[in-house]
C-alpha atoms as a PDB file:
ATOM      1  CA  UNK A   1      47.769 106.449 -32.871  1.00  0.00           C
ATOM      2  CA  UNK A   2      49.129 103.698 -35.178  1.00  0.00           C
ATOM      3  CA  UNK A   3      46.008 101.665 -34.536  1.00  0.00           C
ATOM      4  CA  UNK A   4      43.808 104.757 -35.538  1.00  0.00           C
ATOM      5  CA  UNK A   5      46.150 105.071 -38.832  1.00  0.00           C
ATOM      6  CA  UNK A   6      45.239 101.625 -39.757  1.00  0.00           C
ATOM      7  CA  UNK A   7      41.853 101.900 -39.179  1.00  0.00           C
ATOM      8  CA  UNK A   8      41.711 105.260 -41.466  1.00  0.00           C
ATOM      9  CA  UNK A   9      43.933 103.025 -44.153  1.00  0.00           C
ATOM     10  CA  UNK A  10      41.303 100.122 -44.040  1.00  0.00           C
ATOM     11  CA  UNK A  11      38.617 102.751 -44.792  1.00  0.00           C
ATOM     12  CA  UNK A  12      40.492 104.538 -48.109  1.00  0.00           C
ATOM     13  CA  UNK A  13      40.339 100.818 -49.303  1.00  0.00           C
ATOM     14  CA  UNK A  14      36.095 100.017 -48.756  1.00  0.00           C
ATOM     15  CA  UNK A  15      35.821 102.467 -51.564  1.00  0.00           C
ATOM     16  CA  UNK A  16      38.122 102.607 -54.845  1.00  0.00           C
ATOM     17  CA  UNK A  17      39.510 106.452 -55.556  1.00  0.00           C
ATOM     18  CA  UNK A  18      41.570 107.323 -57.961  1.00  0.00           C
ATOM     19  CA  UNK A  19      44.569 107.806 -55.431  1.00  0.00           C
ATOM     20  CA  UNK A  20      44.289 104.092 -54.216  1.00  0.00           C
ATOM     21  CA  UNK A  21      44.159 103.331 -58.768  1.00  0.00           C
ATOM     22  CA  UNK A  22      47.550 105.524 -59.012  1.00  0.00           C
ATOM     23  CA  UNK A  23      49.249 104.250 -55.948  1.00  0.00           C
ATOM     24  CA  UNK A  24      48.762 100.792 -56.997  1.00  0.00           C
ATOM     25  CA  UNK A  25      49.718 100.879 -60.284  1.00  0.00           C
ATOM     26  CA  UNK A  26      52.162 104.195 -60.898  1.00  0.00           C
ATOM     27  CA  UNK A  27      50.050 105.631 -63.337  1.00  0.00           C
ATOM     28  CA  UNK A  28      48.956 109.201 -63.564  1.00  0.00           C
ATOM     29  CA  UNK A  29      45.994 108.551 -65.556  1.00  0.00           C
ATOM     30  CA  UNK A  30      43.629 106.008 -65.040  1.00  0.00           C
ATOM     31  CA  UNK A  31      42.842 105.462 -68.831  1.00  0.00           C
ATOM     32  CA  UNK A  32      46.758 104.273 -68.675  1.00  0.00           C
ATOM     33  CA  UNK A  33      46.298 101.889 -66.726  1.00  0.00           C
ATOM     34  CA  UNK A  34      45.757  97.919 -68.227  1.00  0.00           C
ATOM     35  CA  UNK A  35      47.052  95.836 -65.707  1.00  0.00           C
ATOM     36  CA  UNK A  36      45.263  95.926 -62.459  1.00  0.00           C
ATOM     37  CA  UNK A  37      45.261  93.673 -59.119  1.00  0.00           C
ATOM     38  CA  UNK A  38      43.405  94.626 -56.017  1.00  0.00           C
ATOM     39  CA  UNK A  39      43.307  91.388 -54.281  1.00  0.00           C
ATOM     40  CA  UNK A  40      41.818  91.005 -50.495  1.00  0.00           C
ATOM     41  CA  UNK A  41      41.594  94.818 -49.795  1.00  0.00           C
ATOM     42  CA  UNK A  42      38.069  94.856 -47.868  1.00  0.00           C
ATOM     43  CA  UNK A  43      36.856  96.384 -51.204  1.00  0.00           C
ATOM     44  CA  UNK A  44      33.059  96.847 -51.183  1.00  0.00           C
ATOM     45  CA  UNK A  45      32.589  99.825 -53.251  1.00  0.00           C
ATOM     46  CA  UNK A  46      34.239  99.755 -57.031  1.00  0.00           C
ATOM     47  CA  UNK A  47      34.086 104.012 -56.841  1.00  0.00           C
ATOM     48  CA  UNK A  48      35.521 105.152 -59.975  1.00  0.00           C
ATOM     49  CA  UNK A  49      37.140 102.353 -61.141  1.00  0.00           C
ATOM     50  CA  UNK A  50      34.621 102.310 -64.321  1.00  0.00           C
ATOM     51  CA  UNK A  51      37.258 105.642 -65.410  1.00  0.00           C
ATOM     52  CA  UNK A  52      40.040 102.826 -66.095  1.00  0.00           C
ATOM     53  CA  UNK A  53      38.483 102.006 -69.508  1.00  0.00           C
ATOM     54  CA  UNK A  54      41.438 100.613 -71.413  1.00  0.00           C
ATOM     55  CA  UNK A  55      41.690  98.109 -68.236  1.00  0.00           C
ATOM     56  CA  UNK A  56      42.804  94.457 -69.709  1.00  0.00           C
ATOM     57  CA  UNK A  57      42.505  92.535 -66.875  1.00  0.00           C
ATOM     58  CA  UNK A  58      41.412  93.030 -62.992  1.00  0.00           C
ATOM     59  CA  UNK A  59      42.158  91.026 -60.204  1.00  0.00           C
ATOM     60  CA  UNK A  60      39.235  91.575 -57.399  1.00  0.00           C
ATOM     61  CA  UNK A  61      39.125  88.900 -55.686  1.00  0.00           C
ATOM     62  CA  UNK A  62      38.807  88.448 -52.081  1.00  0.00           C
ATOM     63  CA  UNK A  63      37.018  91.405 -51.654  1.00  0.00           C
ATOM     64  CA  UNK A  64      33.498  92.120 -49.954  1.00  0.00           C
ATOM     65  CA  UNK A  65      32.390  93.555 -53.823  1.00  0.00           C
ATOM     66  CA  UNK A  66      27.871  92.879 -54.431  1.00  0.00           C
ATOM     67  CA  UNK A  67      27.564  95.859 -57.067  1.00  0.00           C
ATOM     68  CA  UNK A  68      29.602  95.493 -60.597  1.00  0.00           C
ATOM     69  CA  UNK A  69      27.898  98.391 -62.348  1.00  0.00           C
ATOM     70  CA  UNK A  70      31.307 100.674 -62.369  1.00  0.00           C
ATOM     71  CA  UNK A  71      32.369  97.486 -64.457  1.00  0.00           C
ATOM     72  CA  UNK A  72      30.117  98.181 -67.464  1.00  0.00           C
ATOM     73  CA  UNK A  73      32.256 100.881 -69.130  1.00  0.00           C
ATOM     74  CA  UNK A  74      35.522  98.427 -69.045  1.00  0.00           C
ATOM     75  CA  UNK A  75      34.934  97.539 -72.720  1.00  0.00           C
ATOM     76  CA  UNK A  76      38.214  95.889 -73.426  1.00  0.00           C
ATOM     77  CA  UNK A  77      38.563  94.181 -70.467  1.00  0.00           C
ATOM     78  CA  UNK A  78      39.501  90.407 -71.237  1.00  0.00           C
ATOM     79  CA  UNK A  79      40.360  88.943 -67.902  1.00  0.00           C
ATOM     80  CA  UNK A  80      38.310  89.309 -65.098  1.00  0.00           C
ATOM     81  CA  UNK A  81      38.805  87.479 -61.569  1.00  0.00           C
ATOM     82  CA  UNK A  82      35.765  88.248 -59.062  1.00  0.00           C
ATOM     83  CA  UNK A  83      35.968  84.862 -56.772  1.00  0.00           C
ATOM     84  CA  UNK A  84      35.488  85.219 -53.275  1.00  0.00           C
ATOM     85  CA  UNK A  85      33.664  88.046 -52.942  1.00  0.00           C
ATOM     86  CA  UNK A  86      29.251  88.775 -52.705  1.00  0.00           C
ATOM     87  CA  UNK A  87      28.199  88.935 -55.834  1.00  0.00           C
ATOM     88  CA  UNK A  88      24.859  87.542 -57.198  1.00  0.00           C
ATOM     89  CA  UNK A  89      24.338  90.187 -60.154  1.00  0.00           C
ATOM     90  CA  UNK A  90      26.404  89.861 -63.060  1.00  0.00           C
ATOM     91  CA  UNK A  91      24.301  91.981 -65.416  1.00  0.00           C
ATOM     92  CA  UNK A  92      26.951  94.708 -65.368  1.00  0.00           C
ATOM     93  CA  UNK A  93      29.165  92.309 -67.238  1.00  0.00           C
ATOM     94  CA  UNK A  94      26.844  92.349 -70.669  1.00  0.00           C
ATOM     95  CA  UNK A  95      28.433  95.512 -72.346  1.00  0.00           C
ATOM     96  CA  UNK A  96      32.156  93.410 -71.655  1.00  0.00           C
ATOM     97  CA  UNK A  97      32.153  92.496 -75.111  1.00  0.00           C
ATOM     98  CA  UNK A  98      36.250  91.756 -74.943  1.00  0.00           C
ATOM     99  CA  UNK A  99      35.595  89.121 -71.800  1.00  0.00           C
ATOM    100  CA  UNK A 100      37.432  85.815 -72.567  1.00  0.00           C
ATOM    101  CA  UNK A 101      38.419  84.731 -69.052  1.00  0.00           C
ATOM    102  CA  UNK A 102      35.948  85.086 -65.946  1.00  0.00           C
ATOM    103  CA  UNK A 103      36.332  83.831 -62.192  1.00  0.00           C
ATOM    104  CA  UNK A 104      33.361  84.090 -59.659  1.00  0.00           C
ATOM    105  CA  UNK A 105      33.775  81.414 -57.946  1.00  0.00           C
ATOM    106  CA  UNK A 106      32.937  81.659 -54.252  1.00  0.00           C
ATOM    107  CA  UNK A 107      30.225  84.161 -54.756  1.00  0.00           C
ATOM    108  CA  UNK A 108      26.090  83.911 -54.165  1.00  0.00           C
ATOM    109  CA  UNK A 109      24.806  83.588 -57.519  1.00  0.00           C
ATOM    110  CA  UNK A 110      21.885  81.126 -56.776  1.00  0.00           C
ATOM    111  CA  UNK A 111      19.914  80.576 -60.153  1.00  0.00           C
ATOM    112  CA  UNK A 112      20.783  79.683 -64.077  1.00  0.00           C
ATOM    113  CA  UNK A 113      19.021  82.288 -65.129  1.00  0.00           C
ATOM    114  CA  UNK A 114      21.392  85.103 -63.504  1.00  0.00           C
ATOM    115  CA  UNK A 115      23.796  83.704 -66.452  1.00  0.00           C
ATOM    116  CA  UNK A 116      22.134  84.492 -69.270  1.00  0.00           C
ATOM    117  CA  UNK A 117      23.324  88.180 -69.701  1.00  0.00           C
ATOM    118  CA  UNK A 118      26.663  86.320 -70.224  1.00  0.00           C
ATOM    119  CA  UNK A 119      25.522  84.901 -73.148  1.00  0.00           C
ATOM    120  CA  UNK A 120      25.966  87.683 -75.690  1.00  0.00           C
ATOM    121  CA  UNK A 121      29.510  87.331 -74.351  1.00  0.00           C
ATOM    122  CA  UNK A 122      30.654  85.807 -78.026  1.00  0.00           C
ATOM    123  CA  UNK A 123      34.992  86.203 -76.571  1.00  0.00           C
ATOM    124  CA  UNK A 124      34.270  84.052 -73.559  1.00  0.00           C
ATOM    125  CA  UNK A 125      36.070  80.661 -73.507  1.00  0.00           C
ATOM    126  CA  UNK A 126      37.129  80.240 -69.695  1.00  0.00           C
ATOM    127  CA  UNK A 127      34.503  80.486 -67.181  1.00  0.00           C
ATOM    128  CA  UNK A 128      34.867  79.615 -63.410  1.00  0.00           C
ATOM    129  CA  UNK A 129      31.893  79.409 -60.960  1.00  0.00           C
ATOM    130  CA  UNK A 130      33.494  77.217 -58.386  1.00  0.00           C
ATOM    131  CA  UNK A 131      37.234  76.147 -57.585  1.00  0.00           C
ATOM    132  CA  UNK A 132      37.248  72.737 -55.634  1.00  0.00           C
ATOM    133  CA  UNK A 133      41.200  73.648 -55.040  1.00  0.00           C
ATOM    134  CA  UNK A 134      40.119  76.941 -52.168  1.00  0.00           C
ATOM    135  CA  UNK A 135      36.138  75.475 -51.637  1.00  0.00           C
ATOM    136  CA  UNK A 136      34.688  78.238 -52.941  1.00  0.00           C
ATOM    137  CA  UNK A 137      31.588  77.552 -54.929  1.00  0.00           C
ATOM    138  CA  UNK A 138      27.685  79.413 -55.729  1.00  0.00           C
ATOM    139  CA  UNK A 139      24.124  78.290 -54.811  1.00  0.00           C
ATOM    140  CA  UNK A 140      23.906  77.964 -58.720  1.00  0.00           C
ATOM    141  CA  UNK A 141      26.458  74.872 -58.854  1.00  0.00           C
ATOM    142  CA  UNK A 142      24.089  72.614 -56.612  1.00  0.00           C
ATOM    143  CA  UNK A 143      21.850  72.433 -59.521  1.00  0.00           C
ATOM    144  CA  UNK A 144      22.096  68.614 -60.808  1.00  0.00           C
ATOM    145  CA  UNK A 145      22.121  69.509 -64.541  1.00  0.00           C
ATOM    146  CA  UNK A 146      24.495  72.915 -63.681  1.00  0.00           C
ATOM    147  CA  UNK A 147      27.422  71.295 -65.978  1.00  0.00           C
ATOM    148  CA  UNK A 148      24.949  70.533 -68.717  1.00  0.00           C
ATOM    149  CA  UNK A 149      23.283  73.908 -68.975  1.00  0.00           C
ATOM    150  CA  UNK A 150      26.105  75.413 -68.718  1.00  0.00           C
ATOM    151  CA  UNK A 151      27.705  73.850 -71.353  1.00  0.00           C
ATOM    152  CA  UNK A 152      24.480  74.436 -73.767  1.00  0.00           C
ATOM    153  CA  UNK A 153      23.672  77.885 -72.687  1.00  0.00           C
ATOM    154  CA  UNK A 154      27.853  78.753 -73.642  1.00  0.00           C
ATOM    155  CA  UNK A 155      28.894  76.820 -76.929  1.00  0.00           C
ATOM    156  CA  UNK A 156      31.933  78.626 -77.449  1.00  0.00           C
ATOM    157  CA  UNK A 157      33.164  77.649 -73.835  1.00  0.00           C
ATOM    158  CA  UNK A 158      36.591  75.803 -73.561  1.00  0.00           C
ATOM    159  CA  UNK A 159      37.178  75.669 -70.080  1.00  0.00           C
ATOM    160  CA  UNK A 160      34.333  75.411 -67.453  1.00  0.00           C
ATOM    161  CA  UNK A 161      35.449  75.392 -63.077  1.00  0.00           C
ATOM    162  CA  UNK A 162      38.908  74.721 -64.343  1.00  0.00           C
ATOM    163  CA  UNK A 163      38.229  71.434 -66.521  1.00  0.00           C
ATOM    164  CA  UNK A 164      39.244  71.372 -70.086  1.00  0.00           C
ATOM    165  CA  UNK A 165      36.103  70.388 -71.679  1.00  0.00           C
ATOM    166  CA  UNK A 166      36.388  71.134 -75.838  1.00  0.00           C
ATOM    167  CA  UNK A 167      39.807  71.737 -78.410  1.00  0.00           C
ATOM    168  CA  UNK A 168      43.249  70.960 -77.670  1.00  0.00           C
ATOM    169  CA  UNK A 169      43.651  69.275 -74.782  1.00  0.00           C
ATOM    170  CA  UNK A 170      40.419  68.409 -73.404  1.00  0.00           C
ATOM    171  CA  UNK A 171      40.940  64.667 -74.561  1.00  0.00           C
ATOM    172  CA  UNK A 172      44.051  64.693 -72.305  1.00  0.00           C
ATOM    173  CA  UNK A 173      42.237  65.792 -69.341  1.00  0.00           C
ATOM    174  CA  UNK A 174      39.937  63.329 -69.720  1.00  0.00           C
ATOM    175  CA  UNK A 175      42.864  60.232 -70.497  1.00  0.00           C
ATOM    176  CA  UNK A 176      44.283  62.008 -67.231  1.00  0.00           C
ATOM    177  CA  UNK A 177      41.468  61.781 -65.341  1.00  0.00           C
ATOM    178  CA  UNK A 178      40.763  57.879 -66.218  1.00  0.00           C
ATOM    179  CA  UNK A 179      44.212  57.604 -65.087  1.00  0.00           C
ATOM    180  CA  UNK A 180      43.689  59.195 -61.979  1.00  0.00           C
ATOM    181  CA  UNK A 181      40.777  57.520 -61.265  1.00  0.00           C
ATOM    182  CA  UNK A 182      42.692  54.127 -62.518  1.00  0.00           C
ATOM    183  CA  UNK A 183      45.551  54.795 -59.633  1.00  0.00           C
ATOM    184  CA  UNK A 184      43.228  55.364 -57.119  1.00  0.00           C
ATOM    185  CA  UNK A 185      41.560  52.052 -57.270  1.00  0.00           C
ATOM    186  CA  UNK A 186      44.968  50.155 -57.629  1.00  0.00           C
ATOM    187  CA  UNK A 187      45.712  51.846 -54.129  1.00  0.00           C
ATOM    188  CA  UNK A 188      43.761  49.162 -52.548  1.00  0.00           C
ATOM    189  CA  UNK A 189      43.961  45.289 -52.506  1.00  0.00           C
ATOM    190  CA  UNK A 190      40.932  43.289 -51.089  1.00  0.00           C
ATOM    191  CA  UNK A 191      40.252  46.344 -48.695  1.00  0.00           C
ATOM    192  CA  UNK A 192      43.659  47.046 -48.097  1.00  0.00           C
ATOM    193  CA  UNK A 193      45.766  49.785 -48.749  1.00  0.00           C
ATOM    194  CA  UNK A 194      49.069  48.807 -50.914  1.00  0.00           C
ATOM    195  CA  UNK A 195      52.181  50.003 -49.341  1.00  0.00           C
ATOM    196  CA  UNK A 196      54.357  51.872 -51.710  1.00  0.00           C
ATOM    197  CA  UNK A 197      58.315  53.274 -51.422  1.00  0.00           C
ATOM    198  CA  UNK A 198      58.394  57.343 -51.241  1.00  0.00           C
ATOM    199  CA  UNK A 199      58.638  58.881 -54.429  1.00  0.00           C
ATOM    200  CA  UNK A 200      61.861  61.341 -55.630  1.00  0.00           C
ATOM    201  CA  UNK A 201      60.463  64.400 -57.320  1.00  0.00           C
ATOM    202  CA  UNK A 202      61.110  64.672 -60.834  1.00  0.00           C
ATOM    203  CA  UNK A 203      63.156  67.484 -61.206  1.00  0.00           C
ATOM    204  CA  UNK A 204      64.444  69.576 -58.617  1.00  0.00           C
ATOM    205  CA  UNK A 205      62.926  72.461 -56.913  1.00  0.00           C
ATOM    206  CA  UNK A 206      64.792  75.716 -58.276  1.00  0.00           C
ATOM    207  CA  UNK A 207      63.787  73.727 -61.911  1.00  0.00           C
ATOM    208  CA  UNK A 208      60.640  75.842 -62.083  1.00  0.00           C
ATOM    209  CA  UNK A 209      61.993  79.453 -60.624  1.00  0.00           C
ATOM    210  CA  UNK A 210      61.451  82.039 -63.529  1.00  0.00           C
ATOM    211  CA  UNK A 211      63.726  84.880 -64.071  1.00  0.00           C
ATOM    212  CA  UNK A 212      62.021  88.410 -63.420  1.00  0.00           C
ATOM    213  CA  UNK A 213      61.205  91.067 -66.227  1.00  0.00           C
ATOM    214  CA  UNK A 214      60.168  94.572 -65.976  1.00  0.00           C
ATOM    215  CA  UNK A 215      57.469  93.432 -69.170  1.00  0.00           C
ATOM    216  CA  UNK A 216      54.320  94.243 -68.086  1.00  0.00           C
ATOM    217  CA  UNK A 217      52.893  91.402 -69.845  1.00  0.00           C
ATOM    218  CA  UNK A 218      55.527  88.968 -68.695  1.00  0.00           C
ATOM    219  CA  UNK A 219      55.238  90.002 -65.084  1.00  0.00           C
ATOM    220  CA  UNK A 220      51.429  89.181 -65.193  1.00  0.00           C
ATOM    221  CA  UNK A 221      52.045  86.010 -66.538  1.00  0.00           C
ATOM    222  CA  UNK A 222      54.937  85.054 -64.014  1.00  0.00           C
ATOM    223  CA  UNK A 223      52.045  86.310 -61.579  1.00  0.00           C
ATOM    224  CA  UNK A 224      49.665  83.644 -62.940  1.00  0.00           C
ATOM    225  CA  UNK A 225      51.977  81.204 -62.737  1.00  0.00           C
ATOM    226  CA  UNK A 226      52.547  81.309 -59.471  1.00  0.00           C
ATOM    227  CA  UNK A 227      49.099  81.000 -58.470  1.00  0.00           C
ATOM    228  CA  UNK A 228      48.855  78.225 -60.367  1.00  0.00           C
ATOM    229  CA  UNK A 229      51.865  76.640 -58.787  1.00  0.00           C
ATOM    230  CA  UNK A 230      50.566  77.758 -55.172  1.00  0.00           C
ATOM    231  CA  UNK A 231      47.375  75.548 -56.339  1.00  0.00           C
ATOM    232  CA  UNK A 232      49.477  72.648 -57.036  1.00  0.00           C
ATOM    233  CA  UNK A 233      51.396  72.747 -53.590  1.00  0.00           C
ATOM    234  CA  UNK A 234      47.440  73.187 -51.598  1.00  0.00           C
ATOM    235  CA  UNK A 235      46.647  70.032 -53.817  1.00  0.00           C
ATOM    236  CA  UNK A 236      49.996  68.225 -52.807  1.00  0.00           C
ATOM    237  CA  UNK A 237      49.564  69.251 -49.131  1.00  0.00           C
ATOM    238  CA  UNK A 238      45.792  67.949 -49.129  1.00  0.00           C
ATOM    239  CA  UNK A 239      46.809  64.590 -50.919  1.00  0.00           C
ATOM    240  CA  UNK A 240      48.999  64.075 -48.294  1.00  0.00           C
ATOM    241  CA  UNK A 241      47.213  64.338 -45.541  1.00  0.00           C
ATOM    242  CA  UNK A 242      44.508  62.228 -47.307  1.00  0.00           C
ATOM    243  CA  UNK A 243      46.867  59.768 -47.727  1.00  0.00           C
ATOM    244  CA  UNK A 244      48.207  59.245 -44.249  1.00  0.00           C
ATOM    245  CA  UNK A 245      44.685  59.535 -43.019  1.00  0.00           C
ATOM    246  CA  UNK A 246      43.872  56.849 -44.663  1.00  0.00           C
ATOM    247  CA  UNK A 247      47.203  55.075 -43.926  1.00  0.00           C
ATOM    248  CA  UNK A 248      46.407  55.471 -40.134  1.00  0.00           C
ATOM    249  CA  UNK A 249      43.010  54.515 -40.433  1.00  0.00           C
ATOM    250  CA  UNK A 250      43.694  51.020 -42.366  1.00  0.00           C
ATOM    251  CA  UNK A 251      46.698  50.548 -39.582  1.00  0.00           C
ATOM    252  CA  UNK A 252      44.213  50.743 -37.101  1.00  0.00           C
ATOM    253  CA  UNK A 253      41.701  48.120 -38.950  1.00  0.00           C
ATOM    254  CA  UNK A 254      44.750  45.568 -38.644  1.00  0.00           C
ATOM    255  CA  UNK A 255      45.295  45.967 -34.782  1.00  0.00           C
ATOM    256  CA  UNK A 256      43.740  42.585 -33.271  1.00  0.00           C
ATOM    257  CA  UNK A 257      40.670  43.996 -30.785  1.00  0.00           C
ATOM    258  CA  UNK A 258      40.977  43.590 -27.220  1.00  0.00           C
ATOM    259  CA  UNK A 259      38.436  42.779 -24.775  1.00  0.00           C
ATOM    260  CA  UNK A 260      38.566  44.020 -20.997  1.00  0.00           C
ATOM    261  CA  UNK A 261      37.671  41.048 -18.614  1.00  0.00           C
END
């Protein structure tokens, strides 16, 4: 029985009704309703979701999504996270006039051209069509001049896959980056790898815990942050292992060979 229940429970969420809308949020009326996250949900079919039209920003991520026409009435929607799911249409998106932040990374859009009903987008600054940090990519980012285009076909673009690339700040991403790339090649000495003492974290780790609010705005933003963190602990986890891969593999350089007789 409880293994039919869950079945019938994965099935309400394929589709988006307005009971799944009011059970997630707490809202009586959808056109109430400005903050919304439906993350990982099986979601293939955005049902009446289009009825949400003062929606501000949408989390669908992680979701089996290919058709975003329901999204073409959300007119004052400014944040909009689609990664991970099957899109390779975004011409629903043109009538999003308010769109400032958009995520479809990990998605099948295959061809440059698929972006240009994006460009009458005048609001959008932050665009993300891969994320190096989960692997998730499009067909589109193979191009060799992809960066380039991009960058031409969107002038008003800030931020492109997460990289700072124009206004404040972009000339400290790229004094970072030299620095990074600086530290990696004084990791190694003729071919070898330098030996260095473990590093103390800076501050400690309850230095970053935020205090809850019941702000609606604040809570989204103590939501974001936390993501953000989360992507910092992947990268610190994967740096790691990087490093005592290589660690091992230099160790194993230095062993004298030995020859059965």
């Amino acid at each position: 029985m409880d293994s039919k229940r869950d079945k019938d429970q994965d099935a309400e969420f394929e589709k988006i009704t307005a009971v799944l809308l009011k059970s997630r949020t707490g809202e009586f009326d959808l056109e109430s309703i400005l903050f919304l996250k439906l993350r990982g949900l099986g979601i293939h079919d955005l049902g009446c979701i289009g009825e949400c039209i003062n929606l501000e920003r949408l989390d669908l991520s992680g979701n089996n999504v290919t058709n975003l026409a329901p999204l073409a009435s959300l007119r004052l929607l400014s944040v909009l996270n689609l990664s991970a799911n099957r899109i390779s249409n975004l011409e629903p998106l043109r009538s999003c006039d308010c769109l400032q932040n958009l995520n479809v990374a990990g998605n099948i859009i295959s061809s440059i051209e698929s972006l240009h009903c994006l460009q009458p987008l005048r609001k959008l600054e932050n665009i993300r069509f891969k994320d190096n940090t989960y692997n998730y990519s499009n067909p589109v980012c193979r191009n060799t001049s992809y960066r380039t285009i991009v960058l031409e076909m969107f002038p008003n673009i800030k931020v492109l896959d997460g990289e700072r690339v124009v206004g404040r700040g972009s000339d400290l991403y790229q004094l970072c980056k030299d620095i990074d790339d600086t530290i990696k090649a004084g990791l190694y000495k003729n071919g070898q790898l330098i030996e260095h003492p473990d590093c103390k974290p800076w501050v400690e780790d309850s230095y970053w815990e935020i205090k809850r609010s019941n702000n609606a705005i604040i809570e989204e933003a103590y939501k974001q942050f936390n993501d953000v963190l989360h992507e910092c602990r992947l990268l610190n986890n994967r740096a790691t292992h990087v490093i005592s891969q290589t660690e091992r593999s230099m160790s194993l350089k230095k062993q004298p060979k030995q020859y059965a007789i």
